[in-house]
PDB file of N, CA and C in Angstrom:
ATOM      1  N   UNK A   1      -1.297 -10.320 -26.707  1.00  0.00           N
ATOM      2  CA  UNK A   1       0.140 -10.281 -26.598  1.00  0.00           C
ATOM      3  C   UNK A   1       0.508  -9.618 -25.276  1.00  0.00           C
ATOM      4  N   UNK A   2       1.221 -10.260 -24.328  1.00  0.00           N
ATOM      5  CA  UNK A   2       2.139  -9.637 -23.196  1.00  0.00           C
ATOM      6  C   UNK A   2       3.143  -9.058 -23.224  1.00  0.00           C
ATOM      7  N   UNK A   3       3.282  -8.182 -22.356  1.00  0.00           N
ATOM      8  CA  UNK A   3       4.565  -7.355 -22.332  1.00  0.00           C
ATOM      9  C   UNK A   3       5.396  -8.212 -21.420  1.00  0.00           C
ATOM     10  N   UNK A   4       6.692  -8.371 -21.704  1.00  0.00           N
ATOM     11  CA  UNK A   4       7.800  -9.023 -20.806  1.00  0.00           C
ATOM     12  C   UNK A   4       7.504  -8.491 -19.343  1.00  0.00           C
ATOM     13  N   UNK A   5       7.209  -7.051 -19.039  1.00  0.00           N
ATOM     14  CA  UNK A   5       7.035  -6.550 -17.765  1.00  0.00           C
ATOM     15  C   UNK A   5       6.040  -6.812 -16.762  1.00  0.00           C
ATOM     16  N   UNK A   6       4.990  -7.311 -17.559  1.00  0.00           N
ATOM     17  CA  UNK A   6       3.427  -7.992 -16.967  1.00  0.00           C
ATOM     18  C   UNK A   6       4.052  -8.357 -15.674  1.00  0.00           C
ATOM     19  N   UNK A   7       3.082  -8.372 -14.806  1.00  0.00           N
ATOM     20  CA  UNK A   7       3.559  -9.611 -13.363  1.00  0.00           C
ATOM     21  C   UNK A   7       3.303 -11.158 -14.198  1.00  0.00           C
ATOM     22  N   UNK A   8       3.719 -12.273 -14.256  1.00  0.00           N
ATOM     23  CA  UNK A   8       3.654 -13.293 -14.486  1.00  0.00           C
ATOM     24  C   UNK A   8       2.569 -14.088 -13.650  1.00  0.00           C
ATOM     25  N   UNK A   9       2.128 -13.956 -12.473  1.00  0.00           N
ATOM     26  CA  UNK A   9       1.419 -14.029 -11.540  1.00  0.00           C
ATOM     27  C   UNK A   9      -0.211 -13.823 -11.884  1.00  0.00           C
ATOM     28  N   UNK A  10       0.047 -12.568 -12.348  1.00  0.00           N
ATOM     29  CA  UNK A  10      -1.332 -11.885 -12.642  1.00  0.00           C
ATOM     30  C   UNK A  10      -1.728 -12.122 -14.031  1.00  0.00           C
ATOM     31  N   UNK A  11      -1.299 -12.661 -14.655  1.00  0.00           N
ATOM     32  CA  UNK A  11      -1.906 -13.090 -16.426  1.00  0.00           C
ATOM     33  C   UNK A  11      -3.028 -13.520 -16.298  1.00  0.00           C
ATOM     34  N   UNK A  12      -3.505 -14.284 -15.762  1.00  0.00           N
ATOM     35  CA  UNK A  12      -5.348 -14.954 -15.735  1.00  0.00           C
ATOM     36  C   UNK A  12      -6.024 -13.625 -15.255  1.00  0.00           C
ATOM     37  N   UNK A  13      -5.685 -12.587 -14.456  1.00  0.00           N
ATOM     38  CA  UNK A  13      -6.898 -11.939 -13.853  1.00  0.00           C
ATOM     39  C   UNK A  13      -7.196 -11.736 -14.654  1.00  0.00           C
ATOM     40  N   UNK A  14      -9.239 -11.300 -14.144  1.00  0.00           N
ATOM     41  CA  UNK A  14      -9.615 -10.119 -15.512  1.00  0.00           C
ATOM     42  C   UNK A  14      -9.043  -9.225 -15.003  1.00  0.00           C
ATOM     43  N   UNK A  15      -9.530  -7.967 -15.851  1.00  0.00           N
ATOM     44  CA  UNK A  15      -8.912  -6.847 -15.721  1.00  0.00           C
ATOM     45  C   UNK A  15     -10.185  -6.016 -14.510  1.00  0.00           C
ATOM     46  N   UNK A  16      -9.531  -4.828 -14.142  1.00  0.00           N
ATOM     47  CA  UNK A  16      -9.957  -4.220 -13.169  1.00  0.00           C
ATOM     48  C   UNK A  16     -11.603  -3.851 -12.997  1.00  0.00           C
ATOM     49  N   UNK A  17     -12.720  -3.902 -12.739  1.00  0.00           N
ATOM     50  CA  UNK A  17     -14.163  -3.515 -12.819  1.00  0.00           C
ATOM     51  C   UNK A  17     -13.872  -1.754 -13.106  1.00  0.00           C
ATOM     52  N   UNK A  18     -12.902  -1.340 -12.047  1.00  0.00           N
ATOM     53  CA  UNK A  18     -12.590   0.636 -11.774  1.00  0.00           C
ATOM     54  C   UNK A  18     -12.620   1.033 -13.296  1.00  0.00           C
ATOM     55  N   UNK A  19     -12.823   2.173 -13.379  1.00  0.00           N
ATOM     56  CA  UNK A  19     -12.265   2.845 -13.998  1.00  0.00           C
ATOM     57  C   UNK A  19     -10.815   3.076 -13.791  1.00  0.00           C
ATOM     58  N   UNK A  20      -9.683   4.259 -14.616  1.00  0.00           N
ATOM     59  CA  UNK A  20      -8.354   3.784 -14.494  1.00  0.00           C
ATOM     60  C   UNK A  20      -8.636   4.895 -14.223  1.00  0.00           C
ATOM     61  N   UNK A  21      -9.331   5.936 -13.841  1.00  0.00           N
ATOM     62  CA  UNK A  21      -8.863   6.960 -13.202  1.00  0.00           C
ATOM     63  C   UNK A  21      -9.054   6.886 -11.929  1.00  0.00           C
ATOM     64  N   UNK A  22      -9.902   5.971 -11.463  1.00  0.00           N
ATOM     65  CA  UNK A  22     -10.085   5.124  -9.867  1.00  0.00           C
ATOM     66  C   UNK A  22      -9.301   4.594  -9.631  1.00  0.00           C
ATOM     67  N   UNK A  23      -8.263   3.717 -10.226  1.00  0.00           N
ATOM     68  CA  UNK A  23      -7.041   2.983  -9.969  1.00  0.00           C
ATOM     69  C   UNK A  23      -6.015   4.107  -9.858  1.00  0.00           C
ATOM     70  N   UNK A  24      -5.600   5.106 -10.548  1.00  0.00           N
ATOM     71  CA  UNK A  24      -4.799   5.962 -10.197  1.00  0.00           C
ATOM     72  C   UNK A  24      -4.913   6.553  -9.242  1.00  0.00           C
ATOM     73  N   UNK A  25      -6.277   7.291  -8.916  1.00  0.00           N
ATOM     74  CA  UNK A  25      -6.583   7.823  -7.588  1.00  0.00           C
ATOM     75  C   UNK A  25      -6.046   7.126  -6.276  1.00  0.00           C
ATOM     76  N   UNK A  26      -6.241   5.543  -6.603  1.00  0.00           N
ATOM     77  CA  UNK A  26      -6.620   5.313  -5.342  1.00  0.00           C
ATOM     78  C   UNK A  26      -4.658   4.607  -4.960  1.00  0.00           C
ATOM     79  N   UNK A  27      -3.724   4.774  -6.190  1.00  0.00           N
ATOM     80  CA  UNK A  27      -2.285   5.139  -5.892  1.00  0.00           C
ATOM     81  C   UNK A  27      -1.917   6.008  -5.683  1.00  0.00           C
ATOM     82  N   UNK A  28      -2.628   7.118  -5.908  1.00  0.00           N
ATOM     83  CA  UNK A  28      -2.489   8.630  -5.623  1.00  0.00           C
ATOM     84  C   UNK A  28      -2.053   8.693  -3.960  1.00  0.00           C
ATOM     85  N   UNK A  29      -3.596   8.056  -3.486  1.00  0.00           N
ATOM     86  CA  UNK A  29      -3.867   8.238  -2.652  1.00  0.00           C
ATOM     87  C   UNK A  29      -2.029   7.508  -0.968  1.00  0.00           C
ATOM     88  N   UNK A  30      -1.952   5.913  -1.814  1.00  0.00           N
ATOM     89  CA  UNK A  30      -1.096   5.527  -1.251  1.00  0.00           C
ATOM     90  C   UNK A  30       0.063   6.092  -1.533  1.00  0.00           C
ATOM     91  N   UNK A  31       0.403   6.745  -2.324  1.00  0.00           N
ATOM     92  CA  UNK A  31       2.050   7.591  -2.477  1.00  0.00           C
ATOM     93  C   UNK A  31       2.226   8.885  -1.494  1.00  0.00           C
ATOM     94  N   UNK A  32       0.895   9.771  -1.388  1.00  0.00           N
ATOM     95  CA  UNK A  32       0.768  10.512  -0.538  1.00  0.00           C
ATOM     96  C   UNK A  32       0.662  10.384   0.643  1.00  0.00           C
ATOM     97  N   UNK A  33       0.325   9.088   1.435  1.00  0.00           N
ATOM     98  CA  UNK A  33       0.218   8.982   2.759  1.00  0.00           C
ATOM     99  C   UNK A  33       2.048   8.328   3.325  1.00  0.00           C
ATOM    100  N   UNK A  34       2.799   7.761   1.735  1.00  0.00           N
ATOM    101  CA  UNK A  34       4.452   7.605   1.724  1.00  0.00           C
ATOM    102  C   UNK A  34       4.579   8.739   2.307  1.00  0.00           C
ATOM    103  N   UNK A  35       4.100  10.119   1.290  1.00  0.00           N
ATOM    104  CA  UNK A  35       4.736  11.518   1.503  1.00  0.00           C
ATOM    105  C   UNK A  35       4.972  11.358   3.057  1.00  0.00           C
ATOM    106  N   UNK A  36       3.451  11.608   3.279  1.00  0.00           N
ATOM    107  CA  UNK A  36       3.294  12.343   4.470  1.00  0.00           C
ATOM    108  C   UNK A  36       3.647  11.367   5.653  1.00  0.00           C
ATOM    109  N   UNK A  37       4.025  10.444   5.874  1.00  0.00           N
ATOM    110  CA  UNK A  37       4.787   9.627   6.707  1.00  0.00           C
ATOM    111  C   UNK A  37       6.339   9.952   6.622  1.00  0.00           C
ATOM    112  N   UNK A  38       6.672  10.178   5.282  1.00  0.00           N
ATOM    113  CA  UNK A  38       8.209  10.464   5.335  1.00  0.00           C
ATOM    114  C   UNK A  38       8.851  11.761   6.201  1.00  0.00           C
ATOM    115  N   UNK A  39       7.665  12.907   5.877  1.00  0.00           N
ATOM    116  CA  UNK A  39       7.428  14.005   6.415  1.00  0.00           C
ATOM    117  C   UNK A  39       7.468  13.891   7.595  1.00  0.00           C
ATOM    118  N   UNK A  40       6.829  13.310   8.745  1.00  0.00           N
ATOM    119  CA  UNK A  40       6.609  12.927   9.912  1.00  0.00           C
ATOM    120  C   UNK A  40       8.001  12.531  10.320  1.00  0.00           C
ATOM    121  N   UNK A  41       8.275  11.370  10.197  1.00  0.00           N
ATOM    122  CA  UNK A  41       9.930  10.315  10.343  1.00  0.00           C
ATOM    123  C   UNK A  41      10.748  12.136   9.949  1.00  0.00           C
ATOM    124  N   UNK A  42      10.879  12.647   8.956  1.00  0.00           N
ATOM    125  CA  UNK A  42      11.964  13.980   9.187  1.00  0.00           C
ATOM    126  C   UNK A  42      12.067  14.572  10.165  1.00  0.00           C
ATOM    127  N   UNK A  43      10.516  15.292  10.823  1.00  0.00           N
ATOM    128  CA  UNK A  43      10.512  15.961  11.839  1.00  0.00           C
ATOM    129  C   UNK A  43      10.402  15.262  13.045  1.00  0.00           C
ATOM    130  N   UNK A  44      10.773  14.285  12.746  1.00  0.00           N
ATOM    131  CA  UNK A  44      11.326  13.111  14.357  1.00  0.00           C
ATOM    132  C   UNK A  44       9.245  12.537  14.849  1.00  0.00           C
ATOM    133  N   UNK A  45       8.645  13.138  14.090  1.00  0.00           N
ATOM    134  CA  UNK A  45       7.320  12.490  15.041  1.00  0.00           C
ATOM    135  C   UNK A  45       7.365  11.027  14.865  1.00  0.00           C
ATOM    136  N   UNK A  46       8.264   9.661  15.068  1.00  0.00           N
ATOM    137  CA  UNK A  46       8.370   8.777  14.768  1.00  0.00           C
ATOM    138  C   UNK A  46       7.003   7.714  14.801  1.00  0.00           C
ATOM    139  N   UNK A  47       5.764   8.158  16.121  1.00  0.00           N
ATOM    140  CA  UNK A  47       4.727   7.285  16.324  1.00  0.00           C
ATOM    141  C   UNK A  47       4.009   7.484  14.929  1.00  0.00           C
ATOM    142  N   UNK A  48       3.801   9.022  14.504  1.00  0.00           N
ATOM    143  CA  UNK A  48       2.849   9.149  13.576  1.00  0.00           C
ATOM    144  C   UNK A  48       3.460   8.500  12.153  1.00  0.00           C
ATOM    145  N   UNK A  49       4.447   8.503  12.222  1.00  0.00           N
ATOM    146  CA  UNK A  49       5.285   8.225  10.586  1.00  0.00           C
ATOM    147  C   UNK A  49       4.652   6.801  10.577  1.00  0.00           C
ATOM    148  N   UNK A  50       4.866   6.161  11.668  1.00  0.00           N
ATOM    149  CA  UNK A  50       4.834   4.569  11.413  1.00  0.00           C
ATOM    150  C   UNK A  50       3.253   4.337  11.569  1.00  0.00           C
ATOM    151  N   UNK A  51       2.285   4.972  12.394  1.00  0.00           N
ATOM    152  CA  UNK A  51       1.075   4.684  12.193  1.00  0.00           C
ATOM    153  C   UNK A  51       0.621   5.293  10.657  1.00  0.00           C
ATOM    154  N   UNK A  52       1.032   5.784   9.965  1.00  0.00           N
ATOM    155  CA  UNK A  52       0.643   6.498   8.861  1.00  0.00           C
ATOM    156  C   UNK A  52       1.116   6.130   7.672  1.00  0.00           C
ATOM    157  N   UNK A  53       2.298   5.096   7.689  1.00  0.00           N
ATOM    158  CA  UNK A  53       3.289   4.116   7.223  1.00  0.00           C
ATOM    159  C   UNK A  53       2.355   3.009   7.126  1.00  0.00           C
ATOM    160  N   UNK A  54       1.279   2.393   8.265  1.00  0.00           N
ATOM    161  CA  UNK A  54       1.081   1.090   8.423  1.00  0.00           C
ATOM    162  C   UNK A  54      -0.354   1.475   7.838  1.00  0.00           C
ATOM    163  N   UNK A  55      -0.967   2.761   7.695  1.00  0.00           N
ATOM    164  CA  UNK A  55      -2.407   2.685   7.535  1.00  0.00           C
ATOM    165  C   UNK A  55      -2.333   3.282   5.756  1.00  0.00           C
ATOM    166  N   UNK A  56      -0.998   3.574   5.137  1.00  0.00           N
ATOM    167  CA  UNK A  56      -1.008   3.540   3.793  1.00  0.00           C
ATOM    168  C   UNK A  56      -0.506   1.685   3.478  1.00  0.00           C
ATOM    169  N   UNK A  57       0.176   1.188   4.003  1.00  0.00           N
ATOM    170  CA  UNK A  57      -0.022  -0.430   3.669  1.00  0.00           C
ATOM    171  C   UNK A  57      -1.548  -1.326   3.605  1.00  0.00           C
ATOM    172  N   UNK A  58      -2.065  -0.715   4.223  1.00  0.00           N
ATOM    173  CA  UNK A  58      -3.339  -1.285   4.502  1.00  0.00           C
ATOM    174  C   UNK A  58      -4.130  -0.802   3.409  1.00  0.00           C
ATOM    175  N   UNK A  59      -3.922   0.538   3.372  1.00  0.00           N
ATOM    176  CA  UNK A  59      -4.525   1.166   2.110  1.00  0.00           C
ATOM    177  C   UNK A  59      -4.274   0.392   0.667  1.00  0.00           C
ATOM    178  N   UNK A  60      -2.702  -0.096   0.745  1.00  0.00           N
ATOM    179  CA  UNK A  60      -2.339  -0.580  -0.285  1.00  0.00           C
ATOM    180  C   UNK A  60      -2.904  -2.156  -0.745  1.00  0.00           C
ATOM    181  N   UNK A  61      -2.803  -2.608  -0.178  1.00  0.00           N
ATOM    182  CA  UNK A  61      -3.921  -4.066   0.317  1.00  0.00           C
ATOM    183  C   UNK A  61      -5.179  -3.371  -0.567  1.00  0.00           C
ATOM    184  N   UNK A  62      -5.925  -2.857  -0.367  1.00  0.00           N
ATOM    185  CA  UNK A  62      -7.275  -2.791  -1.223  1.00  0.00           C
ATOM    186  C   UNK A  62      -7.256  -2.316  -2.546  1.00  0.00           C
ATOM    187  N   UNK A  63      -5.904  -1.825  -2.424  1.00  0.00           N
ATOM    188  CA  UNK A  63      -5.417  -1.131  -4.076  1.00  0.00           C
ATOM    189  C   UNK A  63      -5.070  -2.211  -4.911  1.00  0.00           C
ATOM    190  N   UNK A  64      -4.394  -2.904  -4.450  1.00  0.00           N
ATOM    191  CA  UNK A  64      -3.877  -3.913  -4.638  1.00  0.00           C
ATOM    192  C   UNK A  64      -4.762  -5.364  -5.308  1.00  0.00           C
ATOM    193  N   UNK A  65      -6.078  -5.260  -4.398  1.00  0.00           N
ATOM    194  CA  UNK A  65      -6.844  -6.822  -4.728  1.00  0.00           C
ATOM    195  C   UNK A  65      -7.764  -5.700  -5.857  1.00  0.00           C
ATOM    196  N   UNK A  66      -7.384  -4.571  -6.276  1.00  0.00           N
ATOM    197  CA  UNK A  66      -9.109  -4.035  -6.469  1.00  0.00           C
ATOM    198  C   UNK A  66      -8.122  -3.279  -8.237  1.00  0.00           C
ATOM    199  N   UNK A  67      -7.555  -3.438  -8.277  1.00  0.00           N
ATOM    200  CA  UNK A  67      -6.648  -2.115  -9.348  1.00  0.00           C
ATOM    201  C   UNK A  67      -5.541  -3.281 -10.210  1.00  0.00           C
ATOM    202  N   UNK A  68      -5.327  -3.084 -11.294  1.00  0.00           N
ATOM    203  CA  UNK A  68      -5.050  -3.951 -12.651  1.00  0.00           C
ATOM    204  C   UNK A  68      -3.412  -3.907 -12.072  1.00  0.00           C
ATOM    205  N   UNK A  69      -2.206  -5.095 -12.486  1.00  0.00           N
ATOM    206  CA  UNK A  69      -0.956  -4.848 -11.642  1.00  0.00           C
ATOM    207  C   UNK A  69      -0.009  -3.892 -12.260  1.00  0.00           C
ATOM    208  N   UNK A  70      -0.834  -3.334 -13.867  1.00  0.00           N
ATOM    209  CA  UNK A  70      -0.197  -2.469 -14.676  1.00  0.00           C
ATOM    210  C   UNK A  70      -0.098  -0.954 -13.734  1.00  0.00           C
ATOM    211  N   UNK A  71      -1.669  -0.943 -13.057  1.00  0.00           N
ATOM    212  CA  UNK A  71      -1.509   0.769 -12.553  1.00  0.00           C
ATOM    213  C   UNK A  71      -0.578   0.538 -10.877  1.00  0.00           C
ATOM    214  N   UNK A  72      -0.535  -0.443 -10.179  1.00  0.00           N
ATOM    215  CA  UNK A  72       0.254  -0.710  -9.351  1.00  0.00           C
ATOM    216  C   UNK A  72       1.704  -0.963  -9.411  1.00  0.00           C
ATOM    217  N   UNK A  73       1.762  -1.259 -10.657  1.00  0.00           N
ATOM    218  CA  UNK A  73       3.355  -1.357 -10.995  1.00  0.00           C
ATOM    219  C   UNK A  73       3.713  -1.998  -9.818  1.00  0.00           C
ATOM    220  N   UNK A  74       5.834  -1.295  -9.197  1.00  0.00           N
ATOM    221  CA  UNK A  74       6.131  -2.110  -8.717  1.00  0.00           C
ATOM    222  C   UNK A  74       5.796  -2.864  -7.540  1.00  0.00           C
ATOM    223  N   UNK A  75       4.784  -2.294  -7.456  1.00  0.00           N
ATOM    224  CA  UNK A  75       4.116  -2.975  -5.707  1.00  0.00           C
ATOM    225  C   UNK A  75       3.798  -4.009  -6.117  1.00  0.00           C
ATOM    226  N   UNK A  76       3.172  -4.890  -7.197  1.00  0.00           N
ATOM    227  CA  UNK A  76       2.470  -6.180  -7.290  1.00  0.00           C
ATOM    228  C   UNK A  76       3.718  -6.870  -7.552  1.00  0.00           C
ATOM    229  N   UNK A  77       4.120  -7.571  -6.390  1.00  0.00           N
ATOM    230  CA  UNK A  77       5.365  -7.727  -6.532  1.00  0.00           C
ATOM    231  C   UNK A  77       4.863  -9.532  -6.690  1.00  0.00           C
ATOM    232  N   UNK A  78       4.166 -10.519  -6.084  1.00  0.00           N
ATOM    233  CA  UNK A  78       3.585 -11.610  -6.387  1.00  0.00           C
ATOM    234  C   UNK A  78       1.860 -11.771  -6.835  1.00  0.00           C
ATOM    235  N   UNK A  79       1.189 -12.969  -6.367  1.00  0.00           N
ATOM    236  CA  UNK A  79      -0.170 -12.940  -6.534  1.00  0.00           C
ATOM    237  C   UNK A  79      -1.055 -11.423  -5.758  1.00  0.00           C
ATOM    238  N   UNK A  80      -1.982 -10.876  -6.354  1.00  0.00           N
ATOM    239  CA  UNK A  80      -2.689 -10.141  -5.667  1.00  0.00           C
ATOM    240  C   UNK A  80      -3.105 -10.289  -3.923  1.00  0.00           C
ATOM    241  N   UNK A  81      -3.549 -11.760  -3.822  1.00  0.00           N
ATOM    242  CA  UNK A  81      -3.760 -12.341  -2.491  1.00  0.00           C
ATOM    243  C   UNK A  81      -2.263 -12.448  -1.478  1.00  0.00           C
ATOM    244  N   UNK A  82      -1.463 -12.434  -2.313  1.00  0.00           N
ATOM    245  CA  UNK A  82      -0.225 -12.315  -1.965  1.00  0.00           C
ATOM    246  C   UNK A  82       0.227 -11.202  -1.013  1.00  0.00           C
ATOM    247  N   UNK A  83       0.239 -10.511  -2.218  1.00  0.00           N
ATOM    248  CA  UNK A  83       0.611  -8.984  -1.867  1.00  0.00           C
ATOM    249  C   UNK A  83      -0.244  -8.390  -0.619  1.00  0.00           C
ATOM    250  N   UNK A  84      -1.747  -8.685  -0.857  1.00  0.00           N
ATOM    251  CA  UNK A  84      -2.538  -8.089  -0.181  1.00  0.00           C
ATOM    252  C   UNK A  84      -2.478  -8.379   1.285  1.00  0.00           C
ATOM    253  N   UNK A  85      -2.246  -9.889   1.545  1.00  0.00           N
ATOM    254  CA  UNK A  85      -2.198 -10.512   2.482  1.00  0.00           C
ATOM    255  C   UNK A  85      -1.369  -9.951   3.655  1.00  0.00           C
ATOM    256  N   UNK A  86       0.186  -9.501   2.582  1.00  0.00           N
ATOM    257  CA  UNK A  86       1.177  -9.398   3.077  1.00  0.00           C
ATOM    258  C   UNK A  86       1.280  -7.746   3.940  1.00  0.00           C
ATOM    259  N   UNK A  87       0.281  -6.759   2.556  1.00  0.00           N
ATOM    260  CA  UNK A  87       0.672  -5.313   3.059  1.00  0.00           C
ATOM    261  C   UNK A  87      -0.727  -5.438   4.681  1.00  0.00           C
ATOM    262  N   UNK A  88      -1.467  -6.219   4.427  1.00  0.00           N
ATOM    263  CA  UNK A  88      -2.641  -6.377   5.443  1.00  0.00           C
ATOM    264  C   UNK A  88      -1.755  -6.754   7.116  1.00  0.00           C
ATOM    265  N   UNK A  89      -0.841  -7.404   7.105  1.00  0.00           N
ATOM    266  CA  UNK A  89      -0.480  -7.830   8.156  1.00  0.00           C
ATOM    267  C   UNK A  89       0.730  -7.481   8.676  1.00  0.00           C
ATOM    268  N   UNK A  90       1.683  -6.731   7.576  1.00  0.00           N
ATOM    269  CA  UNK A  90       3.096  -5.824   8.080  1.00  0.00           C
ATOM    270  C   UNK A  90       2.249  -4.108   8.396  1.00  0.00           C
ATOM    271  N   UNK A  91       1.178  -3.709   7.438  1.00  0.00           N
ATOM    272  CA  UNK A  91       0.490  -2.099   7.782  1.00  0.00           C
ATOM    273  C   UNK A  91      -0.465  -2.398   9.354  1.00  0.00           C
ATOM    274  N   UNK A  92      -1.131  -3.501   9.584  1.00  0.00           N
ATOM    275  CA  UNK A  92      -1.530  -3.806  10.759  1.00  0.00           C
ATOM    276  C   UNK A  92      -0.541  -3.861  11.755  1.00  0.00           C
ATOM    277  N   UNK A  93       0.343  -4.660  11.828  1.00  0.00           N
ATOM    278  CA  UNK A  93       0.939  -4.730  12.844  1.00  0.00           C
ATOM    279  C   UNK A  93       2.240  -3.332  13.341  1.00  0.00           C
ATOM    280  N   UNK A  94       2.138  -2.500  11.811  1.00  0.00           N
ATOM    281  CA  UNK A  94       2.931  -0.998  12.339  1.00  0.00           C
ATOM    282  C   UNK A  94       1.740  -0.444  12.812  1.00  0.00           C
ATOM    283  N   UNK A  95       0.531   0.056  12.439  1.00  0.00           N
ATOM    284  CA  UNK A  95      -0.251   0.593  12.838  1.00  0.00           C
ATOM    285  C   UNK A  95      -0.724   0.354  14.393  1.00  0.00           C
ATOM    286  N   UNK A  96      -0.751  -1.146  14.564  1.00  0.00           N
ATOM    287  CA  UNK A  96      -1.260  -1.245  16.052  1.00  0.00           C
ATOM    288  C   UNK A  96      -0.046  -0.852  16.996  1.00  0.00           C
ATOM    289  N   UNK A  97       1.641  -1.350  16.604  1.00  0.00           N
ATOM    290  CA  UNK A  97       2.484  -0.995  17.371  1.00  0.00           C
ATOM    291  C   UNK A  97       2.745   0.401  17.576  1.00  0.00           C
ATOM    292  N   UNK A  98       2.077   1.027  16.344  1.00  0.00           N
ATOM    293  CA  UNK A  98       2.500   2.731  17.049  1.00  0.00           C
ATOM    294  C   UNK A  98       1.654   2.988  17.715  1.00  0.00           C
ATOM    295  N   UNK A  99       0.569   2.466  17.697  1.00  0.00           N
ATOM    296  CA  UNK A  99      -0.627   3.325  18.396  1.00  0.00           C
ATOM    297  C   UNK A  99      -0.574   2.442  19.722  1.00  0.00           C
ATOM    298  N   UNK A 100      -0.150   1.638  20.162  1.00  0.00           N
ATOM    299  CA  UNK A 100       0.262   1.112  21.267  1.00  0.00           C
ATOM    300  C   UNK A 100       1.118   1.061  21.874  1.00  0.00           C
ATOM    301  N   UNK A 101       2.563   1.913  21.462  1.00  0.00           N
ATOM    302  CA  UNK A 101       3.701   2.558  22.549  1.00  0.00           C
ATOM    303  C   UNK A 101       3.184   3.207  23.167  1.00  0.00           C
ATOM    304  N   UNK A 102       3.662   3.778  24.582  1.00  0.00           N
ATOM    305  CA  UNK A 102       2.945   4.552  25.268  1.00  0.00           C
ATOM    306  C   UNK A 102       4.357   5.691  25.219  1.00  0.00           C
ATOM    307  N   UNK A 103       3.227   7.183  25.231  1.00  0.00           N
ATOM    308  CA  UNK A 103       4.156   8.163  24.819  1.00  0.00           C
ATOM    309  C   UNK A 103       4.919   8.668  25.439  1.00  0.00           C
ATOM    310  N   UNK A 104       5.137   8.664  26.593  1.00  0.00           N
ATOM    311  CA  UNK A 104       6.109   8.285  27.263  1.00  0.00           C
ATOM    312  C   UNK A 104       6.553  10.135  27.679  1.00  0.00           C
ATOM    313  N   UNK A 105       5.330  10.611  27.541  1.00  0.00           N
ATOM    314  CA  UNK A 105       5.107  12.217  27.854  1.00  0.00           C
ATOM    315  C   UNK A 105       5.857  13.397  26.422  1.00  0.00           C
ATOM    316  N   UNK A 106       5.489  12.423  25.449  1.00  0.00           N
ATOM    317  CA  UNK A 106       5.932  12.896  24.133  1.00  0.00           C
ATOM    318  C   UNK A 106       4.733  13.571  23.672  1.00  0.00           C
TER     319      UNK A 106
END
């Protein structure tokens, strides 16, 4: 039996190989690098927020193809390949653009 909330998308997967305390960890892990990017963007360090922004997307990408869409909640927002695809190539392309402004004696 499904819950109305399931992703619709994700009904065929199996379920995760992890353990669910590996799947939590490893959201743990992406909510905290939110933190600490948000942290950054406050105190104006804008390069680091967004490289740290783009390298928790990336993070999220492996959370994502690797972790059940129950412990990801609202992030599995379509197919896993989907999602993954998507945080793989918006966290890449912040990551390379911050680390490729030049600092301009910042």
């Amino acid at each position: 039996m499904s819950n109305p909330l399931d992703n619709p998308h994700d009904l065929e997967e199996p379920p995760s190989r992890l353990p669910r305390w590996a799947q939590w960890t490893g959201m743990a892990v992406f909510l905290l690098g939110g933190v600490v990017a948000s942290g950054f963007a406050v105190t104006e360090h804008w390069r680091r927020a967004t490289f740290m922004l783009g390298a928790s997307l990336l993070w999220l990408a492996v959370v994502r193809l690797t972790c059940d869409s129950r412990i990801v909640g609202v992030f599995a927002v379509r197919s896993k390949r989907f999602d993954a695809l998507f945080c793989l190539i918006i966290g890449g392309l912040m990551a390379f653009l911050s680390a490729s402004v030049d600092a301009l004696g910042s």
